[in-house]
PDB file of N, CA and C in Angstrom:
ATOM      1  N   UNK A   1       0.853  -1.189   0.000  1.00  0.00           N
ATOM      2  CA  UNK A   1       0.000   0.000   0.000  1.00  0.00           C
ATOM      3  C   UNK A   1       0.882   1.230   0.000  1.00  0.00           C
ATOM      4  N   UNK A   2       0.706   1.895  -0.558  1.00  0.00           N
ATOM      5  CA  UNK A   2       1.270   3.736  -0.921  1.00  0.00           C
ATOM      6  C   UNK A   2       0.602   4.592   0.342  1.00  0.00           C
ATOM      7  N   UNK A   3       1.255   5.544   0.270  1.00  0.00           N
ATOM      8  CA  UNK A   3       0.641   6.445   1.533  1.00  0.00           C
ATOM      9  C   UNK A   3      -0.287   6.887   1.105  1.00  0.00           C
ATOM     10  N   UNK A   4      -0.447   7.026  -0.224  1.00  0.00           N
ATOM     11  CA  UNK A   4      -2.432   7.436  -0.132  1.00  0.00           C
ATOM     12  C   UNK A   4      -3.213   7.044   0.244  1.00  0.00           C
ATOM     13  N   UNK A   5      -3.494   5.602   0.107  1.00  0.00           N
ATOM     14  CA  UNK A   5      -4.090   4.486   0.358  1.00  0.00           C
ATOM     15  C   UNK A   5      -4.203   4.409   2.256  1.00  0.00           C
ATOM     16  N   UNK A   6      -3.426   4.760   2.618  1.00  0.00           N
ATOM     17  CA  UNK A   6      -3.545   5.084   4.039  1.00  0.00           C
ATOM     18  C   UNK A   6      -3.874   5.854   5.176  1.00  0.00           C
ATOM     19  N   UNK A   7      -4.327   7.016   4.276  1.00  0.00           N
ATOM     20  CA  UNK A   7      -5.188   8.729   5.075  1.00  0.00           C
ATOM     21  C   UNK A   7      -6.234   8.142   5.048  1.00  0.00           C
ATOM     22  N   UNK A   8      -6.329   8.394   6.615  1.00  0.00           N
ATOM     23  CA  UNK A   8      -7.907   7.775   7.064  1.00  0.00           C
ATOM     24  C   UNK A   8      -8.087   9.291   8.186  1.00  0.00           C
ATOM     25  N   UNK A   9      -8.119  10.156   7.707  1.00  0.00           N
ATOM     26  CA  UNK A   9      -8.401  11.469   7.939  1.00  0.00           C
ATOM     27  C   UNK A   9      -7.180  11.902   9.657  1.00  0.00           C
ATOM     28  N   UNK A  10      -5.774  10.665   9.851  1.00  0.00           N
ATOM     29  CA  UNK A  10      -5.416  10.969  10.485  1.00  0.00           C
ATOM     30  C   UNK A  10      -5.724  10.341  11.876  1.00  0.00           C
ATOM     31  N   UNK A  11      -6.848   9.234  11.842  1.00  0.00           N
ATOM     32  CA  UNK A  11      -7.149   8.505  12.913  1.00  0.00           C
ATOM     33  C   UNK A  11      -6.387   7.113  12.829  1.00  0.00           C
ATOM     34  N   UNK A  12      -6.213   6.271  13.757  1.00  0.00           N
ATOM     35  CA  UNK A  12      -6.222   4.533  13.468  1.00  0.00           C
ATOM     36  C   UNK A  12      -6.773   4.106  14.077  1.00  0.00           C
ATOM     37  N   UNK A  13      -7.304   2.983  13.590  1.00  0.00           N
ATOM     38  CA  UNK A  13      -8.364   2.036  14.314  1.00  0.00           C
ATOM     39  C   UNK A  13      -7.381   1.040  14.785  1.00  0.00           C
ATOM     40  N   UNK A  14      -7.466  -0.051  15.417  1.00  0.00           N
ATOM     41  CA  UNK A  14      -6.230  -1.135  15.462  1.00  0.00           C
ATOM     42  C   UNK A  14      -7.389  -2.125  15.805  1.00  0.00           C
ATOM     43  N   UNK A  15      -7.098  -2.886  15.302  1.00  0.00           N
ATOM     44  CA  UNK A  15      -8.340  -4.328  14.990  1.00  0.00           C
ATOM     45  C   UNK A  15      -6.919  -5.804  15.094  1.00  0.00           C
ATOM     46  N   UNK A  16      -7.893  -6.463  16.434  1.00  0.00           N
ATOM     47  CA  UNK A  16      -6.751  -7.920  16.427  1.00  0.00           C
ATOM     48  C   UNK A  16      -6.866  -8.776  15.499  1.00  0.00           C
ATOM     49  N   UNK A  17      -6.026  -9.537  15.068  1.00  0.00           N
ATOM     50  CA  UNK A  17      -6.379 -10.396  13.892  1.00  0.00           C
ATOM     51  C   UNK A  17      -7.153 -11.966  14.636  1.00  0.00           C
ATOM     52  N   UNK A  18      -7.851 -12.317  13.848  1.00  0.00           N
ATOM     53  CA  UNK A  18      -9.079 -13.187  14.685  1.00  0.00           C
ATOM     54  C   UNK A  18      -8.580 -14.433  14.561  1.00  0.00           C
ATOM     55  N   UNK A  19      -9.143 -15.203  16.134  1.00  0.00           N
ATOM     56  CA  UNK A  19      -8.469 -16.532  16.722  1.00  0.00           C
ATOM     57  C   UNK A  19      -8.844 -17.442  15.068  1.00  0.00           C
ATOM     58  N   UNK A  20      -8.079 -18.276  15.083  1.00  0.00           N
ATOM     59  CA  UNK A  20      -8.295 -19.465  13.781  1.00  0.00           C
ATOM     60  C   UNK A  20      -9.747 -20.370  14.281  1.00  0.00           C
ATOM     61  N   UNK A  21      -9.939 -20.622  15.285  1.00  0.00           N
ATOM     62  CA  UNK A  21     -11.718 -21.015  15.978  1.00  0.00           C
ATOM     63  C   UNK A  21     -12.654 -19.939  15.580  1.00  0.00           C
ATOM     64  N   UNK A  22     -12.286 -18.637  15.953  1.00  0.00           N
ATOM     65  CA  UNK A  22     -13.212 -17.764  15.615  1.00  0.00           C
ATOM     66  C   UNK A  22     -13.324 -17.399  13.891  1.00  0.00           C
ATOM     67  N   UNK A  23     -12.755 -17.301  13.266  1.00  0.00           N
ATOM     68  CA  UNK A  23     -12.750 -17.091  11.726  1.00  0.00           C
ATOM     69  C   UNK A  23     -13.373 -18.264  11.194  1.00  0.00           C
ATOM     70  N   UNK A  24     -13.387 -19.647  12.034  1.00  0.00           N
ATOM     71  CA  UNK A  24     -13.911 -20.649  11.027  1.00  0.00           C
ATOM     72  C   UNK A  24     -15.580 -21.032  11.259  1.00  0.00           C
ATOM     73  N   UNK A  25     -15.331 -20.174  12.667  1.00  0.00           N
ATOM     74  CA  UNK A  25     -17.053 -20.056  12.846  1.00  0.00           C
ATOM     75  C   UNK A  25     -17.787 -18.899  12.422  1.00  0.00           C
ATOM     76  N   UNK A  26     -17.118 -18.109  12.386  1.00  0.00           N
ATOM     77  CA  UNK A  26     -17.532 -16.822  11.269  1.00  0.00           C
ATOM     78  C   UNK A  26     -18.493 -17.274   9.772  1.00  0.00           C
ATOM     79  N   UNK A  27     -17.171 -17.900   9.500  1.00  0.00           N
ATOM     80  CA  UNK A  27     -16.853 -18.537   7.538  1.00  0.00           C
ATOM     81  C   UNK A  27     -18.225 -19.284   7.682  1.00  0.00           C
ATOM     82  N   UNK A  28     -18.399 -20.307   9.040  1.00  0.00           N
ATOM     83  CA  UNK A  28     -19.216 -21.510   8.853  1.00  0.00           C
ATOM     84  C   UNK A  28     -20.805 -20.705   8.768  1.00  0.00           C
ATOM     85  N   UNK A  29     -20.978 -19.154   9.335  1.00  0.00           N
ATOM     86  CA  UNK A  29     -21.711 -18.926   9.870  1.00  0.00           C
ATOM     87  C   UNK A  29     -22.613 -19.403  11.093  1.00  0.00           C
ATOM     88  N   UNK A  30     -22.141 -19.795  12.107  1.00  0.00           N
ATOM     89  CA  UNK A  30     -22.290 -20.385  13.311  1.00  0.00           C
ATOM     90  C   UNK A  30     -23.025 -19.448  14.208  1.00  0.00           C
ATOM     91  N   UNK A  31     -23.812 -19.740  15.160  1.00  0.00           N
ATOM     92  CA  UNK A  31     -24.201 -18.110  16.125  1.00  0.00           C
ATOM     93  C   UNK A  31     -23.129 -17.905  17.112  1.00  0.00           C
ATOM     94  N   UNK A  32     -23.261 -17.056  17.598  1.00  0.00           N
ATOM     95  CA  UNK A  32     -22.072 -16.437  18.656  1.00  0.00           C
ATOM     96  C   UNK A  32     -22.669 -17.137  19.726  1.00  0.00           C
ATOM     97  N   UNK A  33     -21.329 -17.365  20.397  1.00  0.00           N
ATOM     98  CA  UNK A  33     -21.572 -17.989  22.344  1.00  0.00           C
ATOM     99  C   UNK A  33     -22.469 -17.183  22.999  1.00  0.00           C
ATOM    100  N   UNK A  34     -23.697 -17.974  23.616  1.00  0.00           N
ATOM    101  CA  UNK A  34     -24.318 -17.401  24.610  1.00  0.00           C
ATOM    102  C   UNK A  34     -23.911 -17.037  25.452  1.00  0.00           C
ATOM    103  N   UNK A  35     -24.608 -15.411  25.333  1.00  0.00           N
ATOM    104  CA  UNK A  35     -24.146 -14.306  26.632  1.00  0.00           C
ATOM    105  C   UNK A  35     -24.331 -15.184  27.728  1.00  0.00           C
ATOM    106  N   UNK A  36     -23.099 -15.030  28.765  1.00  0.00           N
ATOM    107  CA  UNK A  36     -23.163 -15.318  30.156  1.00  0.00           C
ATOM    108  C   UNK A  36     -23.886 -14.090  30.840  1.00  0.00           C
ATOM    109  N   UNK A  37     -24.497 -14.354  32.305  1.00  0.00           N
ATOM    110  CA  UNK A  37     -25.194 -13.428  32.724  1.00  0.00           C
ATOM    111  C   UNK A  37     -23.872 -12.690  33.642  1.00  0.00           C
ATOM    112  N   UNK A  38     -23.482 -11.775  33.676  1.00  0.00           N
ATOM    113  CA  UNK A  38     -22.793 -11.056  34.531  1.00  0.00           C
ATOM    114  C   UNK A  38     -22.612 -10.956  35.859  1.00  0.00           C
ATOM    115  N   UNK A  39     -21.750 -11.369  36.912  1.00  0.00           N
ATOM    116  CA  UNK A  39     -22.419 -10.978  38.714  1.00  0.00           C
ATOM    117  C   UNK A  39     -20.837 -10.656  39.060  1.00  0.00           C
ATOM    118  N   UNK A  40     -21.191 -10.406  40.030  1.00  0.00           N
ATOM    119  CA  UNK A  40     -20.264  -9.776  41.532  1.00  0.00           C
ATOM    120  C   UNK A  40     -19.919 -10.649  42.588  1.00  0.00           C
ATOM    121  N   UNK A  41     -18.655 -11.375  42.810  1.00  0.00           N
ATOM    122  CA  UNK A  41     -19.620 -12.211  44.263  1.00  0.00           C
ATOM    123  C   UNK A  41     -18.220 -11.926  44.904  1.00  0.00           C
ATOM    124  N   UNK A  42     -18.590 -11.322  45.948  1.00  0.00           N
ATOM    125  CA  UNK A  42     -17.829 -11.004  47.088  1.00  0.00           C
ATOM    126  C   UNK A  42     -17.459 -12.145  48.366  1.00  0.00           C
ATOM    127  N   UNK A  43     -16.159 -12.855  48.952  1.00  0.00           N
ATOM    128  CA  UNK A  43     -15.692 -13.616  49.787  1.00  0.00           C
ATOM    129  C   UNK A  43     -16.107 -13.373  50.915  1.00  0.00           C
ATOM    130  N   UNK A  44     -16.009 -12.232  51.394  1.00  0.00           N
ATOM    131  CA  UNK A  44     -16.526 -11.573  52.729  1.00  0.00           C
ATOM    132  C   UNK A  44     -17.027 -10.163  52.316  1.00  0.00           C
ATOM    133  N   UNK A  45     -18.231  -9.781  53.673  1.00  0.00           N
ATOM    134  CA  UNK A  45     -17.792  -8.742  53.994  1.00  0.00           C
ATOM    135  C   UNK A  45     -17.454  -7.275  53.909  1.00  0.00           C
ATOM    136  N   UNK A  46     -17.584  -6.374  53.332  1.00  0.00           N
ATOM    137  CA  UNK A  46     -16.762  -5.204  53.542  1.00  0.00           C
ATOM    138  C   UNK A  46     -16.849  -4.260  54.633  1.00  0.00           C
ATOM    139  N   UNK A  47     -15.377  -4.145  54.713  1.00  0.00           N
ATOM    140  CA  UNK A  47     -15.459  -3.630  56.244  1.00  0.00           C
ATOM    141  C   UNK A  47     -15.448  -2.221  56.217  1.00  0.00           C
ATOM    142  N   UNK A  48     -14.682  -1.942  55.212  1.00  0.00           N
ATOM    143  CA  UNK A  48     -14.321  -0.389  55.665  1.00  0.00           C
ATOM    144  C   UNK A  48     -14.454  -0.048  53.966  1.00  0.00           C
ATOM    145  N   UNK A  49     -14.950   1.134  53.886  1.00  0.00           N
ATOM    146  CA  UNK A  49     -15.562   1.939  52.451  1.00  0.00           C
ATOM    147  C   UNK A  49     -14.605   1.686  51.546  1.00  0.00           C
ATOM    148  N   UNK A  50     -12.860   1.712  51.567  1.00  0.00           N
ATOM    149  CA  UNK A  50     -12.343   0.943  50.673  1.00  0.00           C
ATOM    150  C   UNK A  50     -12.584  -0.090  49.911  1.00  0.00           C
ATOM    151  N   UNK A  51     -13.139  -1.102  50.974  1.00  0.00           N
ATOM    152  CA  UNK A  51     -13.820  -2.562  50.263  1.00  0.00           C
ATOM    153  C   UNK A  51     -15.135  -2.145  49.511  1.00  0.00           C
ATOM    154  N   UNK A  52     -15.440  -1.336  49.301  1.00  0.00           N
ATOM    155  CA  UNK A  52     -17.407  -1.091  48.640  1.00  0.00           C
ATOM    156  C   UNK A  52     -16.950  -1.394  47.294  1.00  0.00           C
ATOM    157  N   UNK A  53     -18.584  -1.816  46.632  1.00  0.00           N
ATOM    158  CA  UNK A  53     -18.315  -1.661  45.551  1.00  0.00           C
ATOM    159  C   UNK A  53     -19.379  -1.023  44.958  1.00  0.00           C
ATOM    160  N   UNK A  54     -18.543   0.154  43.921  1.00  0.00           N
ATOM    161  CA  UNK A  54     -18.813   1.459  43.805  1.00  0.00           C
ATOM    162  C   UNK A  54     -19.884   1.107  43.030  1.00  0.00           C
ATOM    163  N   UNK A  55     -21.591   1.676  42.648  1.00  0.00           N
ATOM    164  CA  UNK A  55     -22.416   1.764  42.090  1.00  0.00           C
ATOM    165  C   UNK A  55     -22.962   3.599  41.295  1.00  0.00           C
ATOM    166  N   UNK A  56     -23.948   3.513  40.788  1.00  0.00           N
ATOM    167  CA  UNK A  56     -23.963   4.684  40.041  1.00  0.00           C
ATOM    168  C   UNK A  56     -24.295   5.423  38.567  1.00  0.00           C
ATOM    169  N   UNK A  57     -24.931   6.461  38.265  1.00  0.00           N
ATOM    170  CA  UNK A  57     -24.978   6.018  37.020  1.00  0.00           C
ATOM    171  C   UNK A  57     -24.045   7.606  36.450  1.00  0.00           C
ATOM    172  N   UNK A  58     -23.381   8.431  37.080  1.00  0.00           N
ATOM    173  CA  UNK A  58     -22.200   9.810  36.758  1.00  0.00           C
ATOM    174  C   UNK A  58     -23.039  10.745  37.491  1.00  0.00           C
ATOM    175  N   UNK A  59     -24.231  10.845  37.648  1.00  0.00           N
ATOM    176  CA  UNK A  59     -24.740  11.866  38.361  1.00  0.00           C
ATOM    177  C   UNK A  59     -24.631  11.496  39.940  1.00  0.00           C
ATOM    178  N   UNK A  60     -25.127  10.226  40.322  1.00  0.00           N
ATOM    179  CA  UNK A  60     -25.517   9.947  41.288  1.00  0.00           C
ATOM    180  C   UNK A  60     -24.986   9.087  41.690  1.00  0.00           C
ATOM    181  N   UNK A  61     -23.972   8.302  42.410  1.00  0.00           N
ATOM    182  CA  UNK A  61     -22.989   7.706  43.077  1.00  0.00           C
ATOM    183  C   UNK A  61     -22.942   6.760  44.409  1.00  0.00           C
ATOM    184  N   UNK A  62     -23.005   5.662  44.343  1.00  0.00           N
ATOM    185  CA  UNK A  62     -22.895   5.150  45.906  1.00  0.00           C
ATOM    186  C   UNK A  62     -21.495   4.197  45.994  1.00  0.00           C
ATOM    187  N   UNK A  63     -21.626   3.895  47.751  1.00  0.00           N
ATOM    188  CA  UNK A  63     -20.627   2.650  47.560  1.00  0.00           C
ATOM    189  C   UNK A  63     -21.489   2.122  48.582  1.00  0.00           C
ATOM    190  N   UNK A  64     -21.889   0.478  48.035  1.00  0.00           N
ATOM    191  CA  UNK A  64     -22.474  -0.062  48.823  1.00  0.00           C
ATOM    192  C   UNK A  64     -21.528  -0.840  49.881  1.00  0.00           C
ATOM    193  N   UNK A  65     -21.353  -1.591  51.335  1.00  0.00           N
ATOM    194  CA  UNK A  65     -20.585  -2.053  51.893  1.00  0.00           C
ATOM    195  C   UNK A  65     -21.551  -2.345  53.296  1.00  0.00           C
ATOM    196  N   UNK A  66     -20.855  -3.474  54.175  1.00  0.00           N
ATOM    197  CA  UNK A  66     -21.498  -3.803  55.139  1.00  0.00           C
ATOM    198  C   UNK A  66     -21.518  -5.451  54.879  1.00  0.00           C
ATOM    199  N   UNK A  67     -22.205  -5.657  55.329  1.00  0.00           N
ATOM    200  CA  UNK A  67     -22.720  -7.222  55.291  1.00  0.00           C
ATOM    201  C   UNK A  67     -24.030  -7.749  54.620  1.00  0.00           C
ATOM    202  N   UNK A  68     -24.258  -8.744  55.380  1.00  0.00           N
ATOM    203  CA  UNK A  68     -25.545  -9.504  54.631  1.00  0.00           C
ATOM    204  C   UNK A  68     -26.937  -8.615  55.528  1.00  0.00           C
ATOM    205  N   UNK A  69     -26.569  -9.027  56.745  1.00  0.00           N
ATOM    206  CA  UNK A  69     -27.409  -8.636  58.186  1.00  0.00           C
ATOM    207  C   UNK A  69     -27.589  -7.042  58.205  1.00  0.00           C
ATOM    208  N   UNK A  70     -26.547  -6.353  57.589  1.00  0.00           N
ATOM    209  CA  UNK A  70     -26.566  -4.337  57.442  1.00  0.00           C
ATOM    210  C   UNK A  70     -25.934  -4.474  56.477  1.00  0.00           C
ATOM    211  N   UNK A  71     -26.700  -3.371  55.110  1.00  0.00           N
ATOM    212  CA  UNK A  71     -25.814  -3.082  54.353  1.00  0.00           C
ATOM    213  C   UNK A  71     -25.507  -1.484  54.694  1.00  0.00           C
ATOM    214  N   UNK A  72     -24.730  -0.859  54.041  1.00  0.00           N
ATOM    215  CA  UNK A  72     -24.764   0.340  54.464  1.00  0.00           C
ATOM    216  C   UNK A  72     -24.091   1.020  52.819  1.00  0.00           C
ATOM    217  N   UNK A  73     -25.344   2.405  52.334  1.00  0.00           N
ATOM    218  CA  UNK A  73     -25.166   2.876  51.356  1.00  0.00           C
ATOM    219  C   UNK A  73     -24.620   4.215  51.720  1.00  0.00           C
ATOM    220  N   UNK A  74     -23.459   4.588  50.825  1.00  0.00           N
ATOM    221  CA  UNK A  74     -22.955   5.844  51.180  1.00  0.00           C
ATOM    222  C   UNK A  74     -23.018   6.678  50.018  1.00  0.00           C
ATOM    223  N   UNK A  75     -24.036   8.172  49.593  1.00  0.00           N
ATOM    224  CA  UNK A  75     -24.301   8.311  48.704  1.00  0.00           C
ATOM    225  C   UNK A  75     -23.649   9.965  48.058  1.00  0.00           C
ATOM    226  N   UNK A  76     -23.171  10.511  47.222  1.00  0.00           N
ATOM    227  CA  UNK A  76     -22.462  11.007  46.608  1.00  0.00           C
ATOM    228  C   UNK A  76     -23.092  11.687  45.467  1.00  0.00           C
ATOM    229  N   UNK A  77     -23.679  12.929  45.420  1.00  0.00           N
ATOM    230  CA  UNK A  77     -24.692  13.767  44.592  1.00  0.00           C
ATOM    231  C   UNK A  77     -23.149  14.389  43.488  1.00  0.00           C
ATOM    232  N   UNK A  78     -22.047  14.832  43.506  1.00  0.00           N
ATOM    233  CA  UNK A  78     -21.243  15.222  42.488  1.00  0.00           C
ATOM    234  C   UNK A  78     -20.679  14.183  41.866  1.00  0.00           C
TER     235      UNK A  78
END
């Protein structure tokens, strides 16, 4: 390729080149792996607000922490 061929207005994208499993299920047209459902699972505990885990959606902010028996929400308006 020539450098013309290569002005892409100055951006790059960078794209991985795809596993040899994944390209042949592509090719085969195969469906994609069922979504796993997503979770959290905590060992113990949190003791102290370090351990929380932070919730929120940019306006409105918590860290949840505590136990099973008390949780305790600490909430954050900025």
């Amino acid at each position: 390729m020539d450098g013309d061929d290569c002005d892409a207005g100055g951006e790059w994208i960078w794209v991985r080149r795809p596993q040899e499993a994944e390209a042949a299920a592509a090719a085969a047209g195969w469906p994609a792996e069922e979504a796993r459902p997503l979770k959290v699972v905590f060992g113990s505990p949190a003791r102290y607000f370090t351990d929380a885990a932070p919730i929120g959606n940019g306006r409105l902010g918590a860290l949840v922490w505590g136990g099973v028996t008390s949780e305790k929400l600490q909430l954050n308006r900025n």
